[in-house]
Protein backbone atom coordinates (compact mmCIF):
# COMPACT_ATOMS: atom_id res chain seq x y z
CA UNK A 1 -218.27 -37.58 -90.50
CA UNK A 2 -216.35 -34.54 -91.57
CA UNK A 3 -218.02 -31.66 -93.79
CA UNK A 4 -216.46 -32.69 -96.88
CA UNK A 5 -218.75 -36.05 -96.32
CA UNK A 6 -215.31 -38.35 -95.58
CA UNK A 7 -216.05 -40.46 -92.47
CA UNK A 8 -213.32 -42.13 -90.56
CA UNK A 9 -213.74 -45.80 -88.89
CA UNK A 10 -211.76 -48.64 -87.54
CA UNK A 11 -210.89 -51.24 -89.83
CA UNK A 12 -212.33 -54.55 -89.45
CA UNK A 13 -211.11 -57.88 -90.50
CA UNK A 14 -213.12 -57.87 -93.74
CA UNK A 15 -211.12 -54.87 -94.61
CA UNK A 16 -207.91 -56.06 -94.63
CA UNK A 17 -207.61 -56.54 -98.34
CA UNK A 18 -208.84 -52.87 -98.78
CA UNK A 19 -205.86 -51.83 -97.07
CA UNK A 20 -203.32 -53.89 -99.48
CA UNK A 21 -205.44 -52.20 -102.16
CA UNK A 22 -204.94 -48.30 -100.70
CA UNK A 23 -201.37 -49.24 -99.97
CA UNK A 24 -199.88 -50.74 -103.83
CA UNK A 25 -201.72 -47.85 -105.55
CA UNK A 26 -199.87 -44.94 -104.29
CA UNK A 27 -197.51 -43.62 -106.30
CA UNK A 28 -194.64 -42.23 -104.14
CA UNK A 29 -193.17 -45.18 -102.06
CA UNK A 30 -195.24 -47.75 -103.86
CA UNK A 31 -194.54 -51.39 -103.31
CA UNK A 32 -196.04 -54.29 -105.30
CA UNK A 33 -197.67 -56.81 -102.79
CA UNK A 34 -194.58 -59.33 -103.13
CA UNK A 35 -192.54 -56.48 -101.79
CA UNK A 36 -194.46 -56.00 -99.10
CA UNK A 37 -194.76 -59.67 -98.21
CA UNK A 38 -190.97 -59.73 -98.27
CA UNK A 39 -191.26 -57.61 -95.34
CA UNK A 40 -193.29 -59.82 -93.75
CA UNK A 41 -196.54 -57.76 -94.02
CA UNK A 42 -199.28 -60.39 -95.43
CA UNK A 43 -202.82 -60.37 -94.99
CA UNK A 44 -202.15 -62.91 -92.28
CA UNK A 45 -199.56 -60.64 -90.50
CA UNK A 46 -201.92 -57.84 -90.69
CA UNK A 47 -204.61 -59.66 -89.21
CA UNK A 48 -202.66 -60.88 -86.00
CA UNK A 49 -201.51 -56.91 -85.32
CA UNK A 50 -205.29 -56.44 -85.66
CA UNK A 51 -205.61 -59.02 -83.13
CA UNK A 52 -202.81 -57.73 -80.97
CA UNK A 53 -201.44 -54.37 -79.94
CA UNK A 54 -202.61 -52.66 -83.21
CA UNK A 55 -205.52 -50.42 -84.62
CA UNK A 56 -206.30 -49.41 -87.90
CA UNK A 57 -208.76 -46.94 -89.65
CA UNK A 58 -210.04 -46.70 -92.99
CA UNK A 59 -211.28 -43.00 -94.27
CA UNK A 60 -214.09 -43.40 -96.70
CA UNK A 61 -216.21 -40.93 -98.90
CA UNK A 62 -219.74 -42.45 -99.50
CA UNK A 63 -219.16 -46.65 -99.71
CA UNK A 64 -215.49 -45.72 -101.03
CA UNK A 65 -212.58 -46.59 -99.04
CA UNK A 66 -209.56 -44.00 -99.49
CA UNK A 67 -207.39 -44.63 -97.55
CA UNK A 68 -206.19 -45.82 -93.95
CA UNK A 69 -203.74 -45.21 -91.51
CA UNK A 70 -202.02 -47.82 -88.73
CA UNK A 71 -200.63 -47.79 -85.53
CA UNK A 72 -198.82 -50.08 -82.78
CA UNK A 73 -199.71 -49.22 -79.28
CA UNK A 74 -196.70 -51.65 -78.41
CA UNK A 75 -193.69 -49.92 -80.57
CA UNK A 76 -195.66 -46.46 -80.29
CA UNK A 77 -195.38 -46.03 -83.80
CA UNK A 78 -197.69 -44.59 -86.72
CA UNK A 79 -196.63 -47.75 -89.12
CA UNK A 80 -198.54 -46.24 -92.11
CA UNK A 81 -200.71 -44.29 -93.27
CA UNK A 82 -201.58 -44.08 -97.17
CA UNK A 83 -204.33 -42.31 -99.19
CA UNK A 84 -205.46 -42.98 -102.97
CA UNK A 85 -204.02 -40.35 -104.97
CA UNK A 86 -207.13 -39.37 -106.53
CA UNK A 87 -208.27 -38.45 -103.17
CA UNK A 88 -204.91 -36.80 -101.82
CA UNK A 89 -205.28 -33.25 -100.95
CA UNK A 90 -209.00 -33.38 -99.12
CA UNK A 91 -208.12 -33.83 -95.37
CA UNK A 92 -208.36 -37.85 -95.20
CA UNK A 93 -204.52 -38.07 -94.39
CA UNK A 94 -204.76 -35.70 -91.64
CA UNK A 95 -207.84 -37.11 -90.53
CA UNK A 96 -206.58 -40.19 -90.62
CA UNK A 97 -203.01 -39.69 -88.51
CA UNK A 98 -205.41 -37.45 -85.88
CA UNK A 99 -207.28 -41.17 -85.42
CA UNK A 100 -203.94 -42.80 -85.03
CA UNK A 101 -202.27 -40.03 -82.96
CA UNK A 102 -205.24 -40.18 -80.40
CA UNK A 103 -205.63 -43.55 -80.24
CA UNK A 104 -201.95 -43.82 -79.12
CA UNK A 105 -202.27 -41.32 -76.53
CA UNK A 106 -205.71 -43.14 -75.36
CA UNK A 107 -203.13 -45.93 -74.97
CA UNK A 108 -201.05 -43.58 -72.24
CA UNK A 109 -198.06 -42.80 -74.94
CA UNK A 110 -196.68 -39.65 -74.25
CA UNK A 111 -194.09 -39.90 -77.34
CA UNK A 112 -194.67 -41.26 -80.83
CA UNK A 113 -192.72 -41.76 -83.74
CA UNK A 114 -192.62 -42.92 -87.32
CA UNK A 115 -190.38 -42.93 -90.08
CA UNK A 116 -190.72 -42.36 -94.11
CA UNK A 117 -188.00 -41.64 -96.58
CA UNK A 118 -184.92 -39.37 -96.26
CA UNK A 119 -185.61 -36.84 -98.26
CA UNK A 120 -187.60 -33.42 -97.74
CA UNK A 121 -189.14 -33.70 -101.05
CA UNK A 122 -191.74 -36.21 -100.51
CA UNK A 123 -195.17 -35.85 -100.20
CA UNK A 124 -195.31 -37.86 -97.16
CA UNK A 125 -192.01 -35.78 -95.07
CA UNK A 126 -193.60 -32.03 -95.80
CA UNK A 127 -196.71 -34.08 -94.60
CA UNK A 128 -195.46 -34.87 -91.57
CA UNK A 129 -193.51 -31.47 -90.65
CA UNK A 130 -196.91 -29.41 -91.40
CA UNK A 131 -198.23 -31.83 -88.38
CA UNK A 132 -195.52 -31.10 -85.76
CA UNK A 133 -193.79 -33.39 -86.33
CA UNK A 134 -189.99 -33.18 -85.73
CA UNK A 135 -187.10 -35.05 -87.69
CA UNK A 136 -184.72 -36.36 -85.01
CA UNK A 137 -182.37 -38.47 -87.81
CA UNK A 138 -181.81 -41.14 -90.31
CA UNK A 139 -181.82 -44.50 -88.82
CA UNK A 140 -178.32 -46.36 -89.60
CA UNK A 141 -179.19 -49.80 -89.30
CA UNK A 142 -182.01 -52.72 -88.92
CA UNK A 143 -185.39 -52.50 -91.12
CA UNK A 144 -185.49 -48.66 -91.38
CA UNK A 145 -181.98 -48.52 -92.02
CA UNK A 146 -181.45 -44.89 -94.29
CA UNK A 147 -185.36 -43.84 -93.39
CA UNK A 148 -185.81 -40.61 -91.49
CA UNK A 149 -187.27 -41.27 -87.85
CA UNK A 150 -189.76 -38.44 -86.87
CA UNK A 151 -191.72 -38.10 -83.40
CA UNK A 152 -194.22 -36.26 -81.78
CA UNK A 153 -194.64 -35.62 -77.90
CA UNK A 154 -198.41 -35.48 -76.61
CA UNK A 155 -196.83 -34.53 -73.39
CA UNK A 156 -198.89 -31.74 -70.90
CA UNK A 157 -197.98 -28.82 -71.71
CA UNK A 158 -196.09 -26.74 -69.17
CA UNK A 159 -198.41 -24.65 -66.85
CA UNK A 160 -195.74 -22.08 -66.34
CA UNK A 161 -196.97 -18.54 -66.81
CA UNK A 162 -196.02 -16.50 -69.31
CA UNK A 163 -192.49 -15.03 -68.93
CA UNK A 164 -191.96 -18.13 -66.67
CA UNK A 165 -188.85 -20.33 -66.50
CA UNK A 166 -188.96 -24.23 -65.98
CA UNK A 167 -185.81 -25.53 -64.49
């Protein structure tokens, strides 16, 4: 539990529908449920990830679930992570990609990635910037086509003293 009282857990099966909930009531990048199932992200797609090569983990003040984030160990990817925007501003995004980013390293993944919309005035882009992450360019074709693709290397950092040169 974190000292604002906001506890972070791995979702469960029986939370699946919490997570359709968190995700069609944000406000920037909202999609209705039938948009989302166009993607082919259902309850029942959800659930097999679950099953599979993905984690998820809902944030939750008290019995109130606020949001959650997602990850595939398999595409090393953050796939989402969304937070009621009553409850935006009070650490449960960050807390929430710090489950997902450590998960994925727990996995061995040295590099992540993720992508979100082209354009620096979102929420969720300044979002990921303040976290280190680092814009490497819009995608130009298949599902992300026009997204921005951001990663993030968990690699050792260099041991090289001060004043040092790697070659």
């Amino acid at each position: 539990m974190t000292g604002n009282g906001m506890n972070v857990r791995v979702a469960e099966w029986a939370d699946i529908d919490t997570l359709f909930e968190i995700r069609t009531s944000v406000v920037e990048n909202y999609q209705s449920r039938e948009e989302i199932a166009e993607l082919g992200i259902t309850p029942e797609s959800v659930a097999e990830m679950l099953a599979t090569d993905c984690c998820a983990w809902i944030a939750e003040i008290g019995e109130r679930s606020i949001g959650f984030s997602i990850a595939n160990a398999t595409e090393k990817t953050i796939f989402g992570i969304f937070v009621l925007p009553a409850f935006e501003g009070r650490g449960a995004g960050r807390a929430l990609m710090e489950a997902a980013e450590n998960w994925l390293r727990s996995k061995g993944i040295e590099e992540i990635w993720l992508v979100t919309g082209n354009d620096p005035n979102l929420r969720a882009y300044g979002f990921y910037r303040h976290l280190d992450w680092i814009p490497v360019g819009v995608e130009f074709d298949g599902d992300f086509k026009g997204e921005m693709k951001f990663v993030k290397s968990h690699r050792a950092k260099s041991s090289v003293p001060s004043g040092g040169m790697v070659l």
